[in-house]
N, C-alpha and C. Protein backbone atom coordinates (compact mmCIF):
# COMPACT_ATOMS: atom_id res chain seq x y z
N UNK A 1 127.79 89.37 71.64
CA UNK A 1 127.60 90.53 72.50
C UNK A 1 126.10 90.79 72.67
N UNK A 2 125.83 91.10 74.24
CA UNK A 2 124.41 91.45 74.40
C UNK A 2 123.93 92.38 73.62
N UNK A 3 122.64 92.91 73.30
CA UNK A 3 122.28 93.84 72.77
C UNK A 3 121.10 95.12 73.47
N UNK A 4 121.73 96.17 74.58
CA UNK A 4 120.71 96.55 75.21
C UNK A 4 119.15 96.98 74.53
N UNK A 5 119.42 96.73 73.38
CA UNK A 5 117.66 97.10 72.77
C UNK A 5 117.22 95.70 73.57
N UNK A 6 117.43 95.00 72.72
CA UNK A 6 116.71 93.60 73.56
C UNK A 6 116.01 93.15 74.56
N UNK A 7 116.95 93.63 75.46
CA UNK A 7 117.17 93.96 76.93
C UNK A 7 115.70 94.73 77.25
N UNK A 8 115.93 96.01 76.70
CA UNK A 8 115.11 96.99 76.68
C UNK A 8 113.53 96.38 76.06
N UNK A 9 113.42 96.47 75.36
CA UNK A 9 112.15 95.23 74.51
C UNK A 9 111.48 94.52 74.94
N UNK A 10 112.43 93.56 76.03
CA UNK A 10 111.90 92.31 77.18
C UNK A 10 111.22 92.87 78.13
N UNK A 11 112.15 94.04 78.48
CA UNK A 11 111.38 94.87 80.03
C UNK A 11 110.11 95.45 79.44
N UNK A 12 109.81 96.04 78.45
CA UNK A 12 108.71 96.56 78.19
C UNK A 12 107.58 95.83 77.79
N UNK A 13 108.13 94.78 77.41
CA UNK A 13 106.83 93.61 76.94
C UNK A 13 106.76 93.39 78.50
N UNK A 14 107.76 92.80 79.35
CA UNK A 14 107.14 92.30 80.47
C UNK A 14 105.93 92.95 81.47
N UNK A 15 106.65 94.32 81.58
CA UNK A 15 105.72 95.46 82.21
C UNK A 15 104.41 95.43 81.63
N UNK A 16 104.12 95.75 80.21
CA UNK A 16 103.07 95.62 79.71
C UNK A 16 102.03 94.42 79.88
N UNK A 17 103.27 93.44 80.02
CA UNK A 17 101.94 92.16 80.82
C UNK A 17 101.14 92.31 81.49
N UNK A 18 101.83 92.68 82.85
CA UNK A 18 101.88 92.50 84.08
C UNK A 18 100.62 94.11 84.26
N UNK A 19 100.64 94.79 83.48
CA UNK A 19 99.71 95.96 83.81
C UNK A 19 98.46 95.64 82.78
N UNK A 20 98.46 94.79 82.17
CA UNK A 20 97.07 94.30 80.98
C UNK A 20 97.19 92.84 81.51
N UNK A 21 97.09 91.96 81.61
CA UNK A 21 96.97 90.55 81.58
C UNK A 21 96.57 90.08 83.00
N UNK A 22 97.25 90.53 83.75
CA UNK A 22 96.28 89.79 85.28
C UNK A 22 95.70 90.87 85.90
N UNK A 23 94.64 90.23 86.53
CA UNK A 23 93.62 90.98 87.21
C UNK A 23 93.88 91.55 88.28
N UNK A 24 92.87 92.39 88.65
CA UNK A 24 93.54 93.26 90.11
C UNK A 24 92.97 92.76 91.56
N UNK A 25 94.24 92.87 92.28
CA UNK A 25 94.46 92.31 93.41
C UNK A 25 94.62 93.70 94.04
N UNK A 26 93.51 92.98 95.49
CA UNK A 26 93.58 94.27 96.26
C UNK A 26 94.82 94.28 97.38
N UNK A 27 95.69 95.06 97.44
CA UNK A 27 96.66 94.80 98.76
C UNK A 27 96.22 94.78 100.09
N UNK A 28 96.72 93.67 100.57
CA UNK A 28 96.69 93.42 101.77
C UNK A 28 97.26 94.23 102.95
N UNK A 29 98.41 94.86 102.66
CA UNK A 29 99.00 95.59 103.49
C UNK A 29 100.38 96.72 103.19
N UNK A 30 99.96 97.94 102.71
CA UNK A 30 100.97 98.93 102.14
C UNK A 30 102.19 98.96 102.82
N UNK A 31 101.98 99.04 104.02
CA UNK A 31 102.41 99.90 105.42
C UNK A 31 103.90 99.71 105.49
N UNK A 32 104.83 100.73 105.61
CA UNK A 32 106.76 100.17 105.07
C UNK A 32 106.86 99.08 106.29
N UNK A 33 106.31 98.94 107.26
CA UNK A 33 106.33 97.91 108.63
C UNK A 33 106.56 96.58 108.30
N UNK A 34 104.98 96.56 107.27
CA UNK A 34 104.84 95.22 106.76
C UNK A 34 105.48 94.52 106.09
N UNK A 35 106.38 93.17 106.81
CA UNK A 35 107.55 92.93 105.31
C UNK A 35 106.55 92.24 104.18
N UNK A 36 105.08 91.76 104.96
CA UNK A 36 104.44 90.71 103.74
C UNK A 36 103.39 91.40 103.08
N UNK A 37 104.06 92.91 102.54
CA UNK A 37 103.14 94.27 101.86
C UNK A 37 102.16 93.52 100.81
N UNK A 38 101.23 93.78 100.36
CA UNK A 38 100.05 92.70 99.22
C UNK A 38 101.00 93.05 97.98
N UNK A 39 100.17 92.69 97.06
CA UNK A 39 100.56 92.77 95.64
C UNK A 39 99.48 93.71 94.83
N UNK A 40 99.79 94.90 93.98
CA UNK A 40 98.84 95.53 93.78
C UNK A 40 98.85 95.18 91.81
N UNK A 41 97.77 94.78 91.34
CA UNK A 41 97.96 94.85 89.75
C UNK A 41 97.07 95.48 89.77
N UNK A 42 97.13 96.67 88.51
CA UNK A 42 95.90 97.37 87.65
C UNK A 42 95.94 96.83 86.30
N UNK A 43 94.59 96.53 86.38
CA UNK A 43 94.64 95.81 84.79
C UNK A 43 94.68 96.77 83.75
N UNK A 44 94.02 97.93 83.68
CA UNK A 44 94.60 99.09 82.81
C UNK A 44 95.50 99.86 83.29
N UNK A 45 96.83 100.12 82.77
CA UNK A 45 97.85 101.12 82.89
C UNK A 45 98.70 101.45 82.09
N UNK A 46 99.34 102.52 81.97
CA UNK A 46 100.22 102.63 80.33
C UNK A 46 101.56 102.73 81.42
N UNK A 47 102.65 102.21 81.02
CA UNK A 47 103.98 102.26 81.45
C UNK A 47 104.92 103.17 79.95
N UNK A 48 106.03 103.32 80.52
CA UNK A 48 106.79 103.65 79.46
C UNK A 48 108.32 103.39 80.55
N UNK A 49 109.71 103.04 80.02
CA UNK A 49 110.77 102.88 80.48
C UNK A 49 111.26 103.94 79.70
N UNK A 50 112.66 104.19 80.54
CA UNK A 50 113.88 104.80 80.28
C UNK A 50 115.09 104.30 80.97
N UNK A 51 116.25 104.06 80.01
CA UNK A 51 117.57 103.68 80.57
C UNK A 51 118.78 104.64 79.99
N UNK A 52 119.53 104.46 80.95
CA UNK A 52 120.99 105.38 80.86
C UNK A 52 120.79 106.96 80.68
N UNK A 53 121.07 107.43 80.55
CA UNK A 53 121.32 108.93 79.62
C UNK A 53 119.34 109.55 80.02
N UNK A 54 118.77 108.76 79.55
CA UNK A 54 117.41 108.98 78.93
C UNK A 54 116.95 108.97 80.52
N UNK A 55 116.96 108.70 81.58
CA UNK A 55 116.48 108.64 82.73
C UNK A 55 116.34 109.79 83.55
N UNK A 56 117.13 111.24 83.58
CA UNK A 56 117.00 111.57 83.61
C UNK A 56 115.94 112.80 82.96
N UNK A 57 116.05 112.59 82.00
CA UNK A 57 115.64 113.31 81.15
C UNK A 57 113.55 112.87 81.25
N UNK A 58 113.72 111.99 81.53
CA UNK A 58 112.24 111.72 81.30
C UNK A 58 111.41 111.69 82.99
N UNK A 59 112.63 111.89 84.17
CA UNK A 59 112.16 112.28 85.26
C UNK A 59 111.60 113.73 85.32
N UNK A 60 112.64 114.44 84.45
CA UNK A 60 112.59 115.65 84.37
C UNK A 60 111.27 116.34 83.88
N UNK A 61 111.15 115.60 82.87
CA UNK A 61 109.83 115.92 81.99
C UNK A 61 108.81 115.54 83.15
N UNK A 62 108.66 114.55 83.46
CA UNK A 62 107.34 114.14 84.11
C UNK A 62 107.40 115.23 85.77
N UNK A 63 108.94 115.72 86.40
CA UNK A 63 108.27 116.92 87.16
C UNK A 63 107.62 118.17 86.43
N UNK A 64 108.24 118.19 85.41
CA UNK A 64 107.53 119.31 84.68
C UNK A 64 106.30 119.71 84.38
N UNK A 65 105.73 118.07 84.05
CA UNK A 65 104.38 118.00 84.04
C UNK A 65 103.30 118.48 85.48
N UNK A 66 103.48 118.13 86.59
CA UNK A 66 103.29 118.02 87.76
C UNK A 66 102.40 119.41 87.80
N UNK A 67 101.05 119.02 88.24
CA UNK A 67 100.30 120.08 88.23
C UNK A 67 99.59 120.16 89.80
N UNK A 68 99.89 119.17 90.55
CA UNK A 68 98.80 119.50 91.96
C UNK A 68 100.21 119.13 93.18
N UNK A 69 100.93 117.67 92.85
CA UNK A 69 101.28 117.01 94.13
C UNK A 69 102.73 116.35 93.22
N UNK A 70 103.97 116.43 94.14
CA UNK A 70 105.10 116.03 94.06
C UNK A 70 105.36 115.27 95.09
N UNK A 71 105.59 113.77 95.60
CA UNK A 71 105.58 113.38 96.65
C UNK A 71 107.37 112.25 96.33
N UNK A 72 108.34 112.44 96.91
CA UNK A 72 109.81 111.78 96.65
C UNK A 72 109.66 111.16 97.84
N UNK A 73 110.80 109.84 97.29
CA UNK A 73 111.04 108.97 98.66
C UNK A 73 112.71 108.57 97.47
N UNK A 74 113.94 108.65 98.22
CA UNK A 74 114.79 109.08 97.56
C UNK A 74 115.54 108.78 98.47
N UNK A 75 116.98 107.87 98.27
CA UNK A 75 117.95 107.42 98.90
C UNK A 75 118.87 108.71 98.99
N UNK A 76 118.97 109.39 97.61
CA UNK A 76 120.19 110.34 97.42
C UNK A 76 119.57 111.03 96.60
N UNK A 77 119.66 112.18 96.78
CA UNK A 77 119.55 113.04 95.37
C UNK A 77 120.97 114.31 95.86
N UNK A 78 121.58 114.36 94.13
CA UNK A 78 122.90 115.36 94.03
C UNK A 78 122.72 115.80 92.41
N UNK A 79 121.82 115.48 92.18
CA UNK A 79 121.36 116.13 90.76
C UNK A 79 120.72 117.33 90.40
N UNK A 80 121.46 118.69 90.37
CA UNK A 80 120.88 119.83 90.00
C UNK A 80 119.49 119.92 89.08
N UNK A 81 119.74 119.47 88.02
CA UNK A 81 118.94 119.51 87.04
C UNK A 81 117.20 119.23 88.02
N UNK A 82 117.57 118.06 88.98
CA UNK A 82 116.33 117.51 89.20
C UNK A 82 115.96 118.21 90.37
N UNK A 83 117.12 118.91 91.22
CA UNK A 83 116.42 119.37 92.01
C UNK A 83 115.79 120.66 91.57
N UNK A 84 116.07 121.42 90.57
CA UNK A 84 115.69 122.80 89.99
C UNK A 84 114.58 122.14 89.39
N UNK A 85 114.28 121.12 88.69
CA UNK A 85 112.54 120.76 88.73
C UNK A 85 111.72 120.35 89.60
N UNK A 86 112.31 120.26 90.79
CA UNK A 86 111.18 120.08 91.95
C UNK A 86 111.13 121.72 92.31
N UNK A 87 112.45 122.45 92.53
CA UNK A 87 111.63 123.74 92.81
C UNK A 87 110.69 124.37 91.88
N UNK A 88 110.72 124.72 90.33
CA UNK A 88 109.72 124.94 89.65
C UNK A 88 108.28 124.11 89.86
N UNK A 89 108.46 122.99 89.86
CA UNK A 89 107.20 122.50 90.73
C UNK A 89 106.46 123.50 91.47
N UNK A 90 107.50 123.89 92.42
CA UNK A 90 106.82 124.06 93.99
C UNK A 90 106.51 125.70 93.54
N UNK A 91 107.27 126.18 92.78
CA UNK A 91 107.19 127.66 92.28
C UNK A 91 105.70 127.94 91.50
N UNK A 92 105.27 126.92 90.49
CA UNK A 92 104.13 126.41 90.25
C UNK A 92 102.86 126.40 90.70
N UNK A 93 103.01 126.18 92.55
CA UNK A 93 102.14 126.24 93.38
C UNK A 93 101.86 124.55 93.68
N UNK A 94 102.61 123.38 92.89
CA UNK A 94 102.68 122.49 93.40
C UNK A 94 103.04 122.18 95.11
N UNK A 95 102.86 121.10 95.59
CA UNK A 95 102.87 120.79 96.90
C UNK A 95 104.01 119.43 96.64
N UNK A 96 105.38 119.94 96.88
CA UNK A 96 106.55 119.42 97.14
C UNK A 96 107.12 118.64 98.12
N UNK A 97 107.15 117.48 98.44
CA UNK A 97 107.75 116.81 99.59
C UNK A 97 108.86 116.01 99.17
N UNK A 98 109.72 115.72 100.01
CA UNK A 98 111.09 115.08 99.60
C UNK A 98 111.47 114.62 100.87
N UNK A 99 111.49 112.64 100.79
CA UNK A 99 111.71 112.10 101.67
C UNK A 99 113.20 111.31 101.32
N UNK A 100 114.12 111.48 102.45
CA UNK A 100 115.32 111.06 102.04
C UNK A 100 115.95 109.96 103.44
N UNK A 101 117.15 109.01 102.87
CA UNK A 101 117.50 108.55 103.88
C UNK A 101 118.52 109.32 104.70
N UNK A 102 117.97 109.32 106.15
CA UNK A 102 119.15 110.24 106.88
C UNK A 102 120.51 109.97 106.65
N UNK A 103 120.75 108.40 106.59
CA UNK A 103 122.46 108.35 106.50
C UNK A 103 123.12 108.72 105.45
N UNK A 104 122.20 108.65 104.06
CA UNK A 104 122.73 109.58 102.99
C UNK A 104 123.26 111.05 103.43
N UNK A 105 122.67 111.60 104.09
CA UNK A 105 122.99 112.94 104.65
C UNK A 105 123.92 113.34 104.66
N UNK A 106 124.93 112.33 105.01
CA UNK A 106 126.31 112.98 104.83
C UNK A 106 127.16 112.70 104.41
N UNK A 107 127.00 112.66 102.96
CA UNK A 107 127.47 113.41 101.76
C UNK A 107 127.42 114.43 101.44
N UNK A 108 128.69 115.00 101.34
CA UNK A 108 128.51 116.64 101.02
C UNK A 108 127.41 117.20 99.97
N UNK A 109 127.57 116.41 98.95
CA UNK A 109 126.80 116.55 97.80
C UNK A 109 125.47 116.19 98.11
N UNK A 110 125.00 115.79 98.95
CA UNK A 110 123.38 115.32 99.11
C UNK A 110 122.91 116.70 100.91
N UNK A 111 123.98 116.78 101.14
CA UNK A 111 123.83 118.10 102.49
C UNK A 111 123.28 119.01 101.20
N UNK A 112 124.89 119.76 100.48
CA UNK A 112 123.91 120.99 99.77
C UNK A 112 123.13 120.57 98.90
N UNK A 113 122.67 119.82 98.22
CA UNK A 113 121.39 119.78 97.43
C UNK A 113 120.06 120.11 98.48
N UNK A 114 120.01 119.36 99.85
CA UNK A 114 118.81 118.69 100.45
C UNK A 114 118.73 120.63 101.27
N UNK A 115 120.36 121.27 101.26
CA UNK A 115 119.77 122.27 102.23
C UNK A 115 119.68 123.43 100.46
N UNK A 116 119.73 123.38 100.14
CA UNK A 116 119.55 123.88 98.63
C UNK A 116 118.17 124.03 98.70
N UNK A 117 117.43 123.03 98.42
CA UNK A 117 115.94 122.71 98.49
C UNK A 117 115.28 123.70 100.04
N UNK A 118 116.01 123.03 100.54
CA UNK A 118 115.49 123.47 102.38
C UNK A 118 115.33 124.74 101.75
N UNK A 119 116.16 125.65 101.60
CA UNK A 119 116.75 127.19 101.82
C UNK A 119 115.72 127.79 100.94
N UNK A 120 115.08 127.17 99.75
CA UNK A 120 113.87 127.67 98.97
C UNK A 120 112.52 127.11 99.11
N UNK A 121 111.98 126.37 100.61
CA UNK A 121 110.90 126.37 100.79
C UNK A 121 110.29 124.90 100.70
N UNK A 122 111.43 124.24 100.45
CA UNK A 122 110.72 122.69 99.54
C UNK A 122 110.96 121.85 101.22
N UNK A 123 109.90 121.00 101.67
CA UNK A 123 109.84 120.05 102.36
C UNK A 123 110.77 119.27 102.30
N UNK A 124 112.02 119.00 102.76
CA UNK A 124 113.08 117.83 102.88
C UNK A 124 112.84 117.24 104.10
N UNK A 125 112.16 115.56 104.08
CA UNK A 125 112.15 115.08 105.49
C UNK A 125 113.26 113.59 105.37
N UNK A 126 114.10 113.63 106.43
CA UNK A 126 115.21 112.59 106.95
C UNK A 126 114.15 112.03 107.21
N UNK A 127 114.64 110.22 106.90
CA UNK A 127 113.85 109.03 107.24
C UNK A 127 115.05 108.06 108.06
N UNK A 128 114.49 107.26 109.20
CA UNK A 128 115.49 106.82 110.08
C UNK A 128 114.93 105.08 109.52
N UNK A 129 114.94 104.35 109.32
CA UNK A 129 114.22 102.95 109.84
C UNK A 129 115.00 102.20 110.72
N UNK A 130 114.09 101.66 111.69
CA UNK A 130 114.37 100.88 112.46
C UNK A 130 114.20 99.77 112.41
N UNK A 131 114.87 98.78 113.39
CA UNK A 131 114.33 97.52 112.85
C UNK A 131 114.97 96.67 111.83
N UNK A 132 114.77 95.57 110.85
CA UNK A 132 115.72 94.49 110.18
C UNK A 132 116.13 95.94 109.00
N UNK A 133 115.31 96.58 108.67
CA UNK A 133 115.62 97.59 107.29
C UNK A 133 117.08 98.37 107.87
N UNK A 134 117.96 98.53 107.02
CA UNK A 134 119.36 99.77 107.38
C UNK A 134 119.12 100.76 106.91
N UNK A 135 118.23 100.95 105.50
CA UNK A 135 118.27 101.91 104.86
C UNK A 135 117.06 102.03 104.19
N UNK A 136 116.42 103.67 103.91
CA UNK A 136 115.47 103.70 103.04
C UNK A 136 116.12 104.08 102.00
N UNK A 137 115.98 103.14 100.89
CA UNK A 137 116.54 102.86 99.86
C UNK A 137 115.64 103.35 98.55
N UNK A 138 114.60 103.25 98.62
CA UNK A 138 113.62 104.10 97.52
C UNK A 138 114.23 105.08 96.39
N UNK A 139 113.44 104.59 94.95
CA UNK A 139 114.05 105.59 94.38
C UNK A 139 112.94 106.02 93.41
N UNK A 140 111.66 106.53 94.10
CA UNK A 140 110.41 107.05 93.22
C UNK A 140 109.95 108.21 93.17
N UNK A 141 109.13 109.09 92.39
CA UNK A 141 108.25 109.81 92.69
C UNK A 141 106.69 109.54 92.03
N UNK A 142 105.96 109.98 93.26
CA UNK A 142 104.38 109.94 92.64
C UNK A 142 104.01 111.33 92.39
N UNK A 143 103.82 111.57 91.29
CA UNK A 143 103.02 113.05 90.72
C UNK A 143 101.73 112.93 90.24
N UNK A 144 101.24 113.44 91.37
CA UNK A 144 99.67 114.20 90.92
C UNK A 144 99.00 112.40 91.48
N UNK A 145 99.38 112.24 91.88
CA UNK A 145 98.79 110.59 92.96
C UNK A 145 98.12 109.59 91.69
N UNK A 146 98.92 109.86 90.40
CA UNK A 146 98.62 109.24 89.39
C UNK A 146 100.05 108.65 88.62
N UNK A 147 100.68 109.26 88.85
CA UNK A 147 101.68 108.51 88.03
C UNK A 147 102.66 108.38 89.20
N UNK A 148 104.00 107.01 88.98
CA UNK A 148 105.04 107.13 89.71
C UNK A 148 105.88 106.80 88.84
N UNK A 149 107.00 106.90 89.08
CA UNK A 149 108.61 107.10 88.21
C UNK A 149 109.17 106.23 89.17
N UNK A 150 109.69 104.82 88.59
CA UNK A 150 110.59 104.11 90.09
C UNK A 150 111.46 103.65 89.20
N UNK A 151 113.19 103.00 89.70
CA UNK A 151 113.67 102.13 89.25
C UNK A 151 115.00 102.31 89.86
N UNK A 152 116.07 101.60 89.28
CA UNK A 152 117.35 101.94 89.99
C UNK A 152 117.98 103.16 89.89
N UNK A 153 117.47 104.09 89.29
CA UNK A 153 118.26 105.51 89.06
C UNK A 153 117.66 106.19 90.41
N UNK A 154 119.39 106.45 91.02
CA UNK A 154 119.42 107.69 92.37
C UNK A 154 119.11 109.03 91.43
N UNK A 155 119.01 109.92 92.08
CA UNK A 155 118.83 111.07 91.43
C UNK A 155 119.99 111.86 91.56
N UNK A 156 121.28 111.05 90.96
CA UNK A 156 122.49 111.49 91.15
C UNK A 156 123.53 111.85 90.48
N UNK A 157 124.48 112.55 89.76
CA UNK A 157 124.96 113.32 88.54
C UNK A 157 125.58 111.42 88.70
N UNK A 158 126.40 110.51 89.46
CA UNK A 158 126.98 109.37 89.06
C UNK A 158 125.32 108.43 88.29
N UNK A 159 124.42 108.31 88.69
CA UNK A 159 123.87 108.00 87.97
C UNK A 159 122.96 108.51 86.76
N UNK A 160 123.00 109.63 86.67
CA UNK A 160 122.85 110.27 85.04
C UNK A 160 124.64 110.19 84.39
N UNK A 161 125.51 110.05 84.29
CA UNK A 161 126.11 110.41 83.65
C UNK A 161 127.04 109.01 83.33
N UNK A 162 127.31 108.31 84.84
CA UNK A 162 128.63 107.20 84.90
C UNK A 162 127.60 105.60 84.59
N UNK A 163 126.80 105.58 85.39
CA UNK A 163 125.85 104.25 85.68
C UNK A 163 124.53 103.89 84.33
N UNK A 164 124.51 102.94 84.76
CA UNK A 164 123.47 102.28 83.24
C UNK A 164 121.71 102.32 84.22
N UNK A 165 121.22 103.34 84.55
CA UNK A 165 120.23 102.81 85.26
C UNK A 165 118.96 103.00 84.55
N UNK A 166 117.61 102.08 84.96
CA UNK A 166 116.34 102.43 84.55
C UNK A 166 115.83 103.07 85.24
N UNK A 167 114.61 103.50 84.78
CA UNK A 167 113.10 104.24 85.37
C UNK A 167 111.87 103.85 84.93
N UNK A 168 111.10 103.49 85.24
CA UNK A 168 109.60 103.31 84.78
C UNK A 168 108.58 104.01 85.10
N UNK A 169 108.27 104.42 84.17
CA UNK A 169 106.97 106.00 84.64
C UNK A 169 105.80 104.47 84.60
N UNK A 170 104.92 104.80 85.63
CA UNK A 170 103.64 103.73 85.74
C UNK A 170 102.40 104.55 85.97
N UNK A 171 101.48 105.11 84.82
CA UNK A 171 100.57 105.82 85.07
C UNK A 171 99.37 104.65 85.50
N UNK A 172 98.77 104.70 87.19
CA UNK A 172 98.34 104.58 87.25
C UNK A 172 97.70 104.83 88.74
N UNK A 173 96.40 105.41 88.89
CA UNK A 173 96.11 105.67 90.57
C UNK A 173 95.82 105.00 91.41
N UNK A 174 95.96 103.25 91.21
CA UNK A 174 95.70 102.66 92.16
C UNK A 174 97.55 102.29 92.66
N UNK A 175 98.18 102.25 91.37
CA UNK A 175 99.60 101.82 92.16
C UNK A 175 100.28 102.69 92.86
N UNK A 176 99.65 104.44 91.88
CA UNK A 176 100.22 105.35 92.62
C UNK A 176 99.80 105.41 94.11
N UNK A 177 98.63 104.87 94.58
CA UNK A 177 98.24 104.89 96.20
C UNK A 177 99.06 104.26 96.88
N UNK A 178 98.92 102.98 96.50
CA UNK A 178 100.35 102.25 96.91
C UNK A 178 101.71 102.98 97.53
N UNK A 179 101.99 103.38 96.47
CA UNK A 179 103.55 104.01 96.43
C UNK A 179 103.11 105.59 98.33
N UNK A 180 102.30 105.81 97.35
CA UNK A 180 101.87 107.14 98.80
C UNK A 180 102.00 106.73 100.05
């Protein structure tokens, strides 16, 4: 039988490579247009993971932290918990944005969260793509244009509660530009 520490262990040694061991490359091209976007490495950066259960919990913390800028790009969000830390954010005096895919929209559960948010002031913008993309599929946030939180966790009670997903907090401001 597998052993998710292991699992877990591998991803973090790998990450840690990949943010200490090769040098930095400047990107060629951010832009969501571009399918041949550059490659961005920072040779100094501290990562940390979270899986299952723990993913939430450490999104949570890091809006909490959030002292200037909240910036989401978000397939789905139906997770109370997370959306009541983006409004404290914004209650904060943080600067809140929340970019979502329109066709998610309609889901009941992603309508009232997104008009939830709406109804207290928080920026919810529908994203359409056109073109070979069907969907904006994203599942990050950049806080404070220094750190980002990405990985397969939607911000969704099925994935805090039913699904096995990760997150990777990546403190760093050149990847966080990237991500912006």
């Amino acid at each position: 039988m597998r052993k998710p520490g292991l699992y877990n262990f591998l991803f973090i040694v790998l990450t840690l490579t990949l943010c200490t061991a090769l040098p930095a490359v400047e990107s060629v091209d951010t832009s969501p247009a571009n399918t041949n976007a550059g490659i961005t490495v920072q040779p100094e950066c501290i990562a940390q993971s979270a899986f299952g259960k723990d993913c939430e919990k450490l999104l949570v913390k890091e809006l909490d932290k959030a002292e200037k800028e909240v910036l989401v790009a978000i397939y789905s969000i139906t997770r109370k918990n997370i959306a009541a830390a983006l409004l404290r954010a914004k209650k904060r005096h943080v600067a809140v944005t929340v970019k979502y895919d329109k066709g998610s929209y309609d889901w009941k559960g992603m309508r009232d969260t997104i008009g939830w948010l709406k109804k207290r002031g928080v920026p919810c913008i529908p994203v359409t793509l056109t073109g070979k993309y069907a969907k904006m599929h994203h599942k990050f946030a950049v806080i404070d244009r220094k750190r980002v939180i990405t990985g397969s966790y939607n911000y969704t009670t099925s994935a805090s509660t039913v699904n096995y997903e990760n997150l990777l907090l990546i403190e760093s401001p050149v990847i966080a530009k990237n991500y912006i």
